[in-house]
Protein backbone atom coordinates (compact mmCIF):
# COMPACT_ATOMS: atom_id res chain seq x y z
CA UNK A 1 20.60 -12.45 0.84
CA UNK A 2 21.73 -9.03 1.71
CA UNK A 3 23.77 -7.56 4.61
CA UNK A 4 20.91 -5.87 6.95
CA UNK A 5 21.73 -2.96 9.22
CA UNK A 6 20.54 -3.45 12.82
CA UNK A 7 16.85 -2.45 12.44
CA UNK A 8 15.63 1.21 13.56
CA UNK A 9 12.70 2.63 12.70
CA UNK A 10 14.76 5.89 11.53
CA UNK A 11 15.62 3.78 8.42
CA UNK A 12 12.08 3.64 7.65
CA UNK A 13 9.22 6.45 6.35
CA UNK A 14 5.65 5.75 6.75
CA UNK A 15 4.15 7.30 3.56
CA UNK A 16 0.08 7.79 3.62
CA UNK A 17 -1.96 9.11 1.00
CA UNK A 18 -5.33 10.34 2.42
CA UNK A 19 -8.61 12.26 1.15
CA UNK A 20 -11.20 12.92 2.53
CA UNK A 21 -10.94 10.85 5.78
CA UNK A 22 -9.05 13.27 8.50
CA UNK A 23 -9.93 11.90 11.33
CA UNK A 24 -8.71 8.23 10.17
CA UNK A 25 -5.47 9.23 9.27
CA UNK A 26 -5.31 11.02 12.75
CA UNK A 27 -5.78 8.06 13.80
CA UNK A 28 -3.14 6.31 11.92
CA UNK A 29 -0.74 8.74 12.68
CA UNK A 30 -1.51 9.33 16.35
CA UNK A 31 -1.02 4.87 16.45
CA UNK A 32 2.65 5.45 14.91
CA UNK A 33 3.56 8.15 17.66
CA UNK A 34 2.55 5.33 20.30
CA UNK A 35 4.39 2.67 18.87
CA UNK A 36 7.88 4.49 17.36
CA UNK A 37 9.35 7.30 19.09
CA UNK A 38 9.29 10.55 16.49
CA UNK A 39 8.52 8.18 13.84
CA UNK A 40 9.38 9.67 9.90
CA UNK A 41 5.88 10.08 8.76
CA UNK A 42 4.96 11.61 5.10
CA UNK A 43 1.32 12.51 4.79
CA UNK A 44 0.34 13.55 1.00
CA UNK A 45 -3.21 15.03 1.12
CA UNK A 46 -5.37 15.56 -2.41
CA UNK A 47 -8.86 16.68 -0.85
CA UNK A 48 -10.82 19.79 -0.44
CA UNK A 49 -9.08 22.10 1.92
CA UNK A 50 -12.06 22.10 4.41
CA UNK A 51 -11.56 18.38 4.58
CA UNK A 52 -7.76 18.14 5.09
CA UNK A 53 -5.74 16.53 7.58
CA UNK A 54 -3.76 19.49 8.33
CA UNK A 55 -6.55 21.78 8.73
CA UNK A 56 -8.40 19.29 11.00
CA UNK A 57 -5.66 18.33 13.09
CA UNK A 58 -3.15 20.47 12.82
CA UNK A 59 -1.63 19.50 16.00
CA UNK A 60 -0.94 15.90 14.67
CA UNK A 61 -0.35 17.08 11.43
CA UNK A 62 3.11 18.92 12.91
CA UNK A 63 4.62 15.45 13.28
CA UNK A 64 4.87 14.75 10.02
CA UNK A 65 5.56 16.05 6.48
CA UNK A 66 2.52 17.04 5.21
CA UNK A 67 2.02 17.62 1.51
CA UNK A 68 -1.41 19.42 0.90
CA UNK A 69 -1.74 19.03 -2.88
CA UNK A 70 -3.06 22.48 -4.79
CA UNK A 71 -5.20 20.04 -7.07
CA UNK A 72 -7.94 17.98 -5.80
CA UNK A 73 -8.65 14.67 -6.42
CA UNK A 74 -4.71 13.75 -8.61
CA UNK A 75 -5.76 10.03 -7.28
CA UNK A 76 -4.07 7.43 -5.31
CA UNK A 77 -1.20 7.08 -8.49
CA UNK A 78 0.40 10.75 -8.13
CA UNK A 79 0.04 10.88 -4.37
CA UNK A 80 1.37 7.80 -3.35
CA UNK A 81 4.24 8.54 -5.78
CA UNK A 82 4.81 12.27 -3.87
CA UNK A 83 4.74 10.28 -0.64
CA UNK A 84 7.69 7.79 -2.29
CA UNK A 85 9.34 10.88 -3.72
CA UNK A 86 9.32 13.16 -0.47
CA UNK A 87 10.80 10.05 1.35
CA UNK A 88 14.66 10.51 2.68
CA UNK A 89 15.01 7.66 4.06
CA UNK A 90 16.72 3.75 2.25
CA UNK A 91 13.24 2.51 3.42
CA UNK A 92 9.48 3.19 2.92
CA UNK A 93 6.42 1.41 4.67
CA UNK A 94 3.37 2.63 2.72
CA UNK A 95 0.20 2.65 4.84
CA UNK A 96 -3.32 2.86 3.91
CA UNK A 97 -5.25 5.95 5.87
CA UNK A 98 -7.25 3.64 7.44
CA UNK A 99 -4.75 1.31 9.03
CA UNK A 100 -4.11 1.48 12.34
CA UNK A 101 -0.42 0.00 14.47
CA UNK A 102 -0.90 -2.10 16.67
CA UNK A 103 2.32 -4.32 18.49
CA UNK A 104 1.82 -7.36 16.06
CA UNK A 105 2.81 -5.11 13.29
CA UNK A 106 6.48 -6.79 14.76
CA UNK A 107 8.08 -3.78 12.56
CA UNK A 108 11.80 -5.86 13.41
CA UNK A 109 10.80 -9.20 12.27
CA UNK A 110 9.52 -7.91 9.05
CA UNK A 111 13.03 -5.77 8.80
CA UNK A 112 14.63 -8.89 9.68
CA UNK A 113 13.30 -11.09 6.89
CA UNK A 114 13.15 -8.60 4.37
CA UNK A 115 17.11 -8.78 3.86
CA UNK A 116 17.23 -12.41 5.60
CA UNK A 117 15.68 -13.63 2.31
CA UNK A 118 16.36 -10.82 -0.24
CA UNK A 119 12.44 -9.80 -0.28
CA UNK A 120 11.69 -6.24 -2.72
CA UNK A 121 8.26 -6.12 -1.37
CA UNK A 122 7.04 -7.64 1.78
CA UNK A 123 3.83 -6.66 2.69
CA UNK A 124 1.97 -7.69 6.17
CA UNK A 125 -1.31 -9.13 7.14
CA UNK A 126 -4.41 -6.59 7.82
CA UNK A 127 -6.74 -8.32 9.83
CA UNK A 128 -8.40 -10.93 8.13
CA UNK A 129 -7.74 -9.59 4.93
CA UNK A 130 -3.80 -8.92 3.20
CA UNK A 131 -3.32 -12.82 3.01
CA UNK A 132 -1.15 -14.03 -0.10
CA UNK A 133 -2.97 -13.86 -3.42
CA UNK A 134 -1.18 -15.12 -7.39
CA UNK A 135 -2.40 -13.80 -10.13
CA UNK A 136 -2.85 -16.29 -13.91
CA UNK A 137 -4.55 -16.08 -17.17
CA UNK A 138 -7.71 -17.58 -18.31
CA UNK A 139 -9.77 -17.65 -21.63
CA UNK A 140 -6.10 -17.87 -23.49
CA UNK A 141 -4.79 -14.66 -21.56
CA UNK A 142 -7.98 -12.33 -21.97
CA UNK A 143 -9.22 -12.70 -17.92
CA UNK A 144 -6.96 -12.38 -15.25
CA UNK A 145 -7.56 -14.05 -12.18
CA UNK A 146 -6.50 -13.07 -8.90
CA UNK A 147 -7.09 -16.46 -6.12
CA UNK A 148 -5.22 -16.81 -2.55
CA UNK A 149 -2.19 -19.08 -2.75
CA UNK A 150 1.54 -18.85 -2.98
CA UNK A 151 4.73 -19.63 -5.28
CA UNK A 152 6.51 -20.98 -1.64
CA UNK A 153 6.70 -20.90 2.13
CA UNK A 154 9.15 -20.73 4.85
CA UNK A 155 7.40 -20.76 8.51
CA UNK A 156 5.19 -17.77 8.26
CA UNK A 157 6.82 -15.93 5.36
CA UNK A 158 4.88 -16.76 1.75
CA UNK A 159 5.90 -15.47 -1.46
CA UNK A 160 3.28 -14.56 -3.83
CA UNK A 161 2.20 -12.01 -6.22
CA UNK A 162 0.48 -9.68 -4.31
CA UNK A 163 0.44 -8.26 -0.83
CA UNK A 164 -1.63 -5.65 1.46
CA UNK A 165 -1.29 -2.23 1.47
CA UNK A 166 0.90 -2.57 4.15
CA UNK A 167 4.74 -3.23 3.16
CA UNK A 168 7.86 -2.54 3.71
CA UNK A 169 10.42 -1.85 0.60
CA UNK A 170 13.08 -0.03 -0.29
CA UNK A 171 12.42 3.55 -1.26
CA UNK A 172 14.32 2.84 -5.32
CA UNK A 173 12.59 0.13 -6.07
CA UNK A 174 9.24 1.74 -5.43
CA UNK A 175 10.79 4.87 -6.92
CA UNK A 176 10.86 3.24 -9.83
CA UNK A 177 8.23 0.82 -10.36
CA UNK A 178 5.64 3.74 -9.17
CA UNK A 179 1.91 3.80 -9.27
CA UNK A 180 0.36 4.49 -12.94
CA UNK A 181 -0.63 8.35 -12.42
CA UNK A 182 -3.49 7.84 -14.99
CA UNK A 183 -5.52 4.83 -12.37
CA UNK A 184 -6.79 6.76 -9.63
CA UNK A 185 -8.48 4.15 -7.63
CA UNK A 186 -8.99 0.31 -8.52
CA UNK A 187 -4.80 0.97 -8.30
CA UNK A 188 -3.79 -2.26 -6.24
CA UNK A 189 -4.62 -4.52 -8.28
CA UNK A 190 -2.17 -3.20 -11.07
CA UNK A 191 0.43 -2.27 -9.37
CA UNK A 192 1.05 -5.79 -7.76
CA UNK A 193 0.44 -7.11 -11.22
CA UNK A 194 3.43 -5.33 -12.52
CA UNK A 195 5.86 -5.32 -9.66
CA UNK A 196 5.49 -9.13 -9.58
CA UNK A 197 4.66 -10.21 -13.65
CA UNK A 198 6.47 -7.23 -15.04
CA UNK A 199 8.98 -6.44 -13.34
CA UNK A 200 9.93 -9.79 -11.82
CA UNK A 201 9.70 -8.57 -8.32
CA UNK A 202 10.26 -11.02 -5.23
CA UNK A 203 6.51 -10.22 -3.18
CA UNK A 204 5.85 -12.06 0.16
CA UNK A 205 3.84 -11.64 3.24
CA UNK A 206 4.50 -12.07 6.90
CA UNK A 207 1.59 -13.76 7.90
CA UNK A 208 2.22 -13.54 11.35
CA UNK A 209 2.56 -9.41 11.65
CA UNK A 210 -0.58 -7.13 10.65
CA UNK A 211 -1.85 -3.98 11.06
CA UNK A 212 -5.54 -3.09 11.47
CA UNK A 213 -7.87 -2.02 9.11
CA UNK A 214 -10.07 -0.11 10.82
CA UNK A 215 -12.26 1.22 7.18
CA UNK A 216 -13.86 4.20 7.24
CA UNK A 217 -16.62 4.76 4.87
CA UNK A 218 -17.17 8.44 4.75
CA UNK A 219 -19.50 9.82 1.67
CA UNK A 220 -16.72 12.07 0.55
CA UNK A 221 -14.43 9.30 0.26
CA UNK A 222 -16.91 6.59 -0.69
CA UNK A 223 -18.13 8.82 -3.88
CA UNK A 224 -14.51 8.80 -5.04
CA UNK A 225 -13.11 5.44 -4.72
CA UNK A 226 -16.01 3.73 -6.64
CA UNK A 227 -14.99 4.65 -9.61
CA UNK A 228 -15.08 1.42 -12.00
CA UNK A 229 -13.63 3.06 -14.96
CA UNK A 230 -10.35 3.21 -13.24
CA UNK A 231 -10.45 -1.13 -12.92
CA UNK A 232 -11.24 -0.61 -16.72
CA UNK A 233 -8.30 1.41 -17.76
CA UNK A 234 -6.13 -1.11 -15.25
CA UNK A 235 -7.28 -3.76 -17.29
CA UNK A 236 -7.31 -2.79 -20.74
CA UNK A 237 -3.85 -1.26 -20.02
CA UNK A 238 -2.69 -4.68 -20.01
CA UNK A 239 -4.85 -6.60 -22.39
CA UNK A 240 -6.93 -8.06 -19.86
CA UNK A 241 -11.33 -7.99 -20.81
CA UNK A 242 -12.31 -8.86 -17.49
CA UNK A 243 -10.83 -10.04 -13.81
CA UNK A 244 -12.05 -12.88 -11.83
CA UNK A 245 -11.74 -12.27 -7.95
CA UNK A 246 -11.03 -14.88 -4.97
CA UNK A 247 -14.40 -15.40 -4.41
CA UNK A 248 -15.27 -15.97 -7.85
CA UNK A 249 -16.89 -13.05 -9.01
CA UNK A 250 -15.95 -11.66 -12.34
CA UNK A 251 -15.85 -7.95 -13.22
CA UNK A 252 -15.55 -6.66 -17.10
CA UNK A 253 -13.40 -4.07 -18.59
């Protein structure tokens, strides 16, 4: 248990890593401004230049610290790690470009019971999805399956293996557990895997505070995220030959 600060969002940046999707992260952005006055925002940016946030909506873009990266397409690895790096504050809440905030997010309560029960990574509900997942090995450690349930409960608060998108941790852990640079997309997956089997990490979720996920399918993001070889490097990365979802299907490296 450690000793918590009253909560204010000034403790906190909201780091987003968008391409290709300006209008959603408008969106995102323009839903933090509602609900947090002058919220810390940190918007890294790795897509063509006629397709950028900042060039869309520069308006909304002057409320935060935008990074437009000079290379295109570095992946969701190297920007989410600029977003974490650019970050000044003890705390981060990393946000998917398509989320939107919303009042159940309840940013205190998750604040609350993030030190109330010494969490590293406490992620939120999105919608229906973002509910608590484990991860174990089958056929003698070669398949690794990823199925909803949870190591323990208290009320509403579930500690698992995995999380959304959505959580709140402090900036040095994720610092230094990081996003593999080389896994560009199929990068969730992994990086739950070793911030909770690796690394030992304490993961929950606050099932009773979500954002939205509002998706937005747009062809110049669609074309880049499915992009199976990046699963496949995930997977073979840590001797794994294939991955068995919740619903049961099963996916090969």
């Amino acid at each position: 248990m450690s000793e918590a600060k009253p909560f204010s969002p000034d403790d906190i940046t909201f780091c987003i890593k968008t391409i290709h999707r300006p209008w959603s992260c408008h969106r995102l952005v323009e839903s933090l401004r509602r609900h947090f006055d002058n919220p810390k925002i940190v918007v890294v940016d790795d897509g063509r230049p006629d397709l950028r946030f900042s060039a869309k909506y520069p308006q909304t873009a002057r409320h935060c610290k935008v990074i437009d990266l000079d290379k295109h397409d570095v992946g969701v690895g190297i920007g989410r790690n600029t977003a974490i790096d650019a970050a000044e504050t003890e705390f981060i809440f990393l946000l998917d470009d398509d989320h939107v905030i919303t009042p159940d997010l309840h940013l205190d309560r998750v604040y609350e019971r993030f030190h109330e029960h010494d969490i590293d990574i406490l992620g939120v509900r999105q919608g229906g999805g973002g509910r608590p997942l484990l991860f174990a090995p089958l056929m003698n450690g070669k398949r690794i399956w990823m199925f909803r349930g949870e190591h323990r409960r208290v009320g509403p608060l579930a500690w698992c293996d995995m999380s959304s998108n959505a959580f709140l941790a402090r900036r040095e852990t994720i610092a230094k557990l990081r996003w593999d640079p080389e896994i560009k997309t199929y990068e969730h997956w992994e990086f739950f895997y070793r911030a909770s089997h690796v690394e030992n990490l304490k993961v929950a979720v606050a099932e009773d505070c979500m954002v939205v996920h509002a998706h937005v399918g747009a062809k110049p993001y669609g074309d880049l995220r499915c992009r199976p070889k990046f699963r496949k490097r995930g997977l073979r990365k840590h001797g794994f030959h294939s991955m068995r979802y919740p619903g049961g299907g099963i996916v090969h490296a």
